[in-house]
Protein backbone atom coordinates (compact mmCIF):
# COMPACT_ATOMS: atom_id res chain seq x y z
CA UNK A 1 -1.69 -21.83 46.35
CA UNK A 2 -0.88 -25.07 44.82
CA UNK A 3 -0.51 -23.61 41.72
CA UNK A 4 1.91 -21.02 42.49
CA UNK A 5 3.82 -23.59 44.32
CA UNK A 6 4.66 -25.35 40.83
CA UNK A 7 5.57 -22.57 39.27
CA UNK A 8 7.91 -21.14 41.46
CA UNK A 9 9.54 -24.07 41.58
CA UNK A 10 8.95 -24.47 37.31
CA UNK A 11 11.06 -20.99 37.29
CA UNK A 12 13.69 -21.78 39.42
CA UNK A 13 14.54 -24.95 37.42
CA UNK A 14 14.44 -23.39 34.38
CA UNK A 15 16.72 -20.67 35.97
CA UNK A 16 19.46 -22.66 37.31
CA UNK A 17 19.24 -25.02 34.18
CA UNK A 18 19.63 -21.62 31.93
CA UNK A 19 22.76 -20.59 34.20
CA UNK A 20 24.34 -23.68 32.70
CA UNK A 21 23.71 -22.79 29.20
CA UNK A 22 25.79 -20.51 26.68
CA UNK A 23 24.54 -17.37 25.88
CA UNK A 24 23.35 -17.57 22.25
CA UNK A 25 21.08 -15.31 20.44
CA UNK A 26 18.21 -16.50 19.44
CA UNK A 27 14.44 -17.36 21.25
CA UNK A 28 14.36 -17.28 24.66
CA UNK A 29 11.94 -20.05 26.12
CA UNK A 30 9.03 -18.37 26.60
CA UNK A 31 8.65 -17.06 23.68
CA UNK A 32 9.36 -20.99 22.37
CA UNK A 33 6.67 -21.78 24.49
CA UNK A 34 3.93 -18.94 23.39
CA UNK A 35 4.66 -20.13 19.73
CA UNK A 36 3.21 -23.43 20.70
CA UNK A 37 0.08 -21.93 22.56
CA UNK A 38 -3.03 -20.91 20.55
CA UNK A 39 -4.50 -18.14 22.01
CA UNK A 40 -8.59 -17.15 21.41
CA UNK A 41 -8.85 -14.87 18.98
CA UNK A 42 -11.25 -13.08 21.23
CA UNK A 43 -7.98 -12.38 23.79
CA UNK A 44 -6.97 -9.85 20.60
CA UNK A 45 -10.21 -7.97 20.54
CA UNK A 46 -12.30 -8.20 23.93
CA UNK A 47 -15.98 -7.65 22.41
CA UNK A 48 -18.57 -7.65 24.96
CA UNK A 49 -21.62 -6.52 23.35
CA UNK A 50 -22.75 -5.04 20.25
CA UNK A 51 -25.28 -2.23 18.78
CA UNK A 52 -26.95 -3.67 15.85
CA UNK A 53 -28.05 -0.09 14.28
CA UNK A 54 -24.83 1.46 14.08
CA UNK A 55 -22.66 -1.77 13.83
CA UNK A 56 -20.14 -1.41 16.55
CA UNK A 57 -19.35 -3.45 19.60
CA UNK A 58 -18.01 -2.63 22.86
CA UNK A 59 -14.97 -3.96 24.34
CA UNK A 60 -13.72 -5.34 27.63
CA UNK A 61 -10.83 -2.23 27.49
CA UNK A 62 -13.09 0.70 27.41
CA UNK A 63 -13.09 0.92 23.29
CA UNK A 64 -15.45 0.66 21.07
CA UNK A 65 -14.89 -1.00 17.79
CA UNK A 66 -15.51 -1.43 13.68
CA UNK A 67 -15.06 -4.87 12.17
CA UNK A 68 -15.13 -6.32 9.05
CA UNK A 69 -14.27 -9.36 8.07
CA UNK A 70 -12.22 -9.49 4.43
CA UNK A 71 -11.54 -12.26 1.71
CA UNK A 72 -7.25 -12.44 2.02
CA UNK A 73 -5.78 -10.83 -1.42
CA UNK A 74 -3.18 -12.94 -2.88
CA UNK A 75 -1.76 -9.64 -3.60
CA UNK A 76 -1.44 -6.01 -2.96
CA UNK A 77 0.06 -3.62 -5.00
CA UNK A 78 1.16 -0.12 -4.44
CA UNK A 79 -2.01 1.43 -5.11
CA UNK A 80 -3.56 -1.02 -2.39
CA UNK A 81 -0.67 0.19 0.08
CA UNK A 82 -1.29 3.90 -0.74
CA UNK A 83 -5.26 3.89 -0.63
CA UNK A 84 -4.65 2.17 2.89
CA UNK A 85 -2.57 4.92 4.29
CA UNK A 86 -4.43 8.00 2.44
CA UNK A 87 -7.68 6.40 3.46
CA UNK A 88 -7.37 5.09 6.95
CA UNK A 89 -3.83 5.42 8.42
CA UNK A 90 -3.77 8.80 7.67
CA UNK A 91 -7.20 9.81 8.82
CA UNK A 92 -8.45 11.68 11.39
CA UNK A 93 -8.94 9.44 13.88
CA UNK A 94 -8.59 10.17 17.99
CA UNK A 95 -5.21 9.43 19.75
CA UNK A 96 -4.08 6.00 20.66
CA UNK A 97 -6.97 4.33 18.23
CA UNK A 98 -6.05 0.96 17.58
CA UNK A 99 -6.21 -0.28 13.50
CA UNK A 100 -5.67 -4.12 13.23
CA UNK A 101 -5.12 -6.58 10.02
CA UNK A 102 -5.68 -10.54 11.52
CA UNK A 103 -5.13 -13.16 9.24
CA UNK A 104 -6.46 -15.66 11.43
CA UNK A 105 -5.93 -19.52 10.60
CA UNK A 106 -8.87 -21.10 12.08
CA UNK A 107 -9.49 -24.68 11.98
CA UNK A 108 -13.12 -24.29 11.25
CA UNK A 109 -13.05 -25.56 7.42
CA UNK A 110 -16.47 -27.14 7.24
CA UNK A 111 -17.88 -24.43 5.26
CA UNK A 112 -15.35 -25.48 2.71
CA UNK A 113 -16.27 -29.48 3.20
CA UNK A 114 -19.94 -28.83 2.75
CA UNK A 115 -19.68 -26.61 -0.72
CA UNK A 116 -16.70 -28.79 -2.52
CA UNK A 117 -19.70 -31.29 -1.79
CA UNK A 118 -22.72 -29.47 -2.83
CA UNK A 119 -21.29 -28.62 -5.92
CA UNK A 120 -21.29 -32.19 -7.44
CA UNK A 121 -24.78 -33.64 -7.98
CA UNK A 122 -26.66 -35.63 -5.98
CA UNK A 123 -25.86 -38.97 -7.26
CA UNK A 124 -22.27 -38.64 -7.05
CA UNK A 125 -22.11 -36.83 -3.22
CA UNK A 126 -21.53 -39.92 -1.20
CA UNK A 127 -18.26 -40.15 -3.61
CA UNK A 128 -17.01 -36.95 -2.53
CA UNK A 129 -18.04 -36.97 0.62
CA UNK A 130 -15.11 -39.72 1.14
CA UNK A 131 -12.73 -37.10 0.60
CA UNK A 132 -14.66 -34.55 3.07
CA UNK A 133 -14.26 -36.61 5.12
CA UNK A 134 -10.41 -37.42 4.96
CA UNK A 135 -9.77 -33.79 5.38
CA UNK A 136 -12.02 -33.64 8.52
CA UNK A 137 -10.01 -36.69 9.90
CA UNK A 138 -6.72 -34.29 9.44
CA UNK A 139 -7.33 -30.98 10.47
CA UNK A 140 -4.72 -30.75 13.32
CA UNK A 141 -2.13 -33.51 11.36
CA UNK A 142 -1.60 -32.55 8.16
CA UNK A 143 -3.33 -35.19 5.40
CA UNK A 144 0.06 -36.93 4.69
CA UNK A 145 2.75 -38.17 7.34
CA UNK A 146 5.66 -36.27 4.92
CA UNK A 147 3.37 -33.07 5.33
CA UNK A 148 2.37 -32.04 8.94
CA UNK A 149 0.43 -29.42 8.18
CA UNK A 150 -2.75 -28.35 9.85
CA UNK A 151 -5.56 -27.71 8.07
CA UNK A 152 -6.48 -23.94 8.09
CA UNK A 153 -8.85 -21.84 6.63
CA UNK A 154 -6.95 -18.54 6.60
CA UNK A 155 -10.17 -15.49 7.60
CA UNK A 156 -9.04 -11.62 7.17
CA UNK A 157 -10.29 -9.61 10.18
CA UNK A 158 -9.96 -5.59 10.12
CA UNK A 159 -10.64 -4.44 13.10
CA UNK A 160 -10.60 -0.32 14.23
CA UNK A 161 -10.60 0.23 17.78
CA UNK A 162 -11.35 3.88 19.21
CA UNK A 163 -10.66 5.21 23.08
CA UNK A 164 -14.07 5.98 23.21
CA UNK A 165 -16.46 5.16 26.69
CA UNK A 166 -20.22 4.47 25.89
CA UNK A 167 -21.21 7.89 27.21
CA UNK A 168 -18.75 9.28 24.37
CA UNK A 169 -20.45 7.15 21.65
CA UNK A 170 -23.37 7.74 22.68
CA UNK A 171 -22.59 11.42 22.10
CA UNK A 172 -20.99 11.06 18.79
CA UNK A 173 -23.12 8.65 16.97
CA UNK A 174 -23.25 10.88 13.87
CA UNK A 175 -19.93 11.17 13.23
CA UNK A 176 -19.35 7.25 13.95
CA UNK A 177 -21.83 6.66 11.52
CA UNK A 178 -19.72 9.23 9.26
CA UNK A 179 -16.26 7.55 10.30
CA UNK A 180 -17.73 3.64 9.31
CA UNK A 181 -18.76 4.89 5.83
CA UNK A 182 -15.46 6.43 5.07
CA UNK A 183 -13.40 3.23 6.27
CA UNK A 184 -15.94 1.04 4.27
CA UNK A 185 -15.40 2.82 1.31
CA UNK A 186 -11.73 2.74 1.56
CA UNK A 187 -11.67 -1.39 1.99
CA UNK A 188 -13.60 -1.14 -0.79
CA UNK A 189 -11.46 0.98 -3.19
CA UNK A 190 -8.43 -1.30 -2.28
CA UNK A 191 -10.67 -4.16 -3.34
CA UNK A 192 -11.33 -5.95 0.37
CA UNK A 193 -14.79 -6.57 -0.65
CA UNK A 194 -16.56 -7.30 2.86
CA UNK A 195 -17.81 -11.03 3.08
CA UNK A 196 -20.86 -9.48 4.95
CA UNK A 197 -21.51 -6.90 2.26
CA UNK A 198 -21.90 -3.85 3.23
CA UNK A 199 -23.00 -4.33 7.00
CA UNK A 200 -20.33 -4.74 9.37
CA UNK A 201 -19.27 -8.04 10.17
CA UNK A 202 -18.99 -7.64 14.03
CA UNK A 203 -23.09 -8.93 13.87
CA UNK A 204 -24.15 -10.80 16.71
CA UNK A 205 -23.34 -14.24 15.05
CA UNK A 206 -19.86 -13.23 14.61
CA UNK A 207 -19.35 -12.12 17.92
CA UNK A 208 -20.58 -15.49 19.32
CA UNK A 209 -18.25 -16.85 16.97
CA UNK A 210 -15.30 -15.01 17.95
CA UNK A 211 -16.09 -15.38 21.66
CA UNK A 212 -16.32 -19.20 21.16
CA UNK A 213 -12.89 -19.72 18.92
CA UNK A 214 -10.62 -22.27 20.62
């Protein structure tokens, strides 16, 4: 009850200060404020579970899902563009499915730290390790006052959702099976070479992961 109490009186403040103001075009102030709110990138997929033999997972909105997780490209041509569409967009996929490109910036660079460091040798680690460990000191501010940057390390999710209820997938296992071949095969063609090779990356590690991101 408290709570509500606050923000009632948070939106009528903000109301009778906006009655005030010109009308301009331009961000209203809650979308200001979401800009400034990380949200979980869990809160974009809703995995629940997942079914290690066919590499799917089930979701909180009555889907079930197909992930991968992609290196970025620096670029994409035409060709890229058109094997997308030909190849996935275009398929025959069930009404109101759900085909999602994240580029997610997630703060977790230690995988980063720790190789840049195992690559020198041994005698000359504690050297580099200095410089792990600036960038670890200045993930959230930038590593220079003139440059207030957060450190990110930028992770390419593709993510196919279908309107399917487990007694459905249940039922069509085969042609899921069918369906996650095809869509590999087409990442693969447009040269989004999977970081988990060929199994899907929605493993049970990765959905802990996911479920855990700030």
């Amino acid at each position: 009850m408290k709570g509500n109490y606050f923000t009632r009186i948070k939106i009528f403040f903000r109301n009778f200060i906006e009655s005030f103001l010109p009308e301009v075009d331009g961000l209203e102030v809650e979308a200001l404020e979401r800009l400034h709110v990380k949200n979980p990138l869990s809160n974009f997929i809703l995995p629940q579970s997942f079914d290690p033999d066919l590499g799917f997972f089930f979701c909180a909105d009555n889907t079930v899902g197909l992930m991968y997780e992609l290196p970025p490209l620096t670029a994409a041509g035409e060709k890229t563009v058109q094997a997308l569409r030909d190849g996935i967009y275009k398929a025959d996929l069930p009404e109101d499915t759900l085909i999602q490109f994240i580029l997610w910036g997630s703060e977790y660079i230690e995988p980063f730290l720790q190789s840049y460091v195992s690559m020198r040798p041994e005698e000359k680690r504690w050297f580099v390790e200095r410089y792990a460990d600036f960038y670890r000191k200045h993930i959230w501010n930038g590593p220079f006052p003139e440059w207030l940057c957060p450190l990110r390390n930028f992770r390419l999710f593709f993510i196919l959702k279908l309107p399917y209820s487990l007694n459905q997938y249940q039922k069509k296992k085969e042609e899921l099976y069918h369906l996650r071949e095809r869509i590999f095969s087409t990442l693969k063609a447009c040269w989004f070479y999977s970081i988990q090779g060929k199994t899907p990356a929605a493993d049970s590690d990765l959905l802990s992961d996911l479920q855990s991101q700030p």
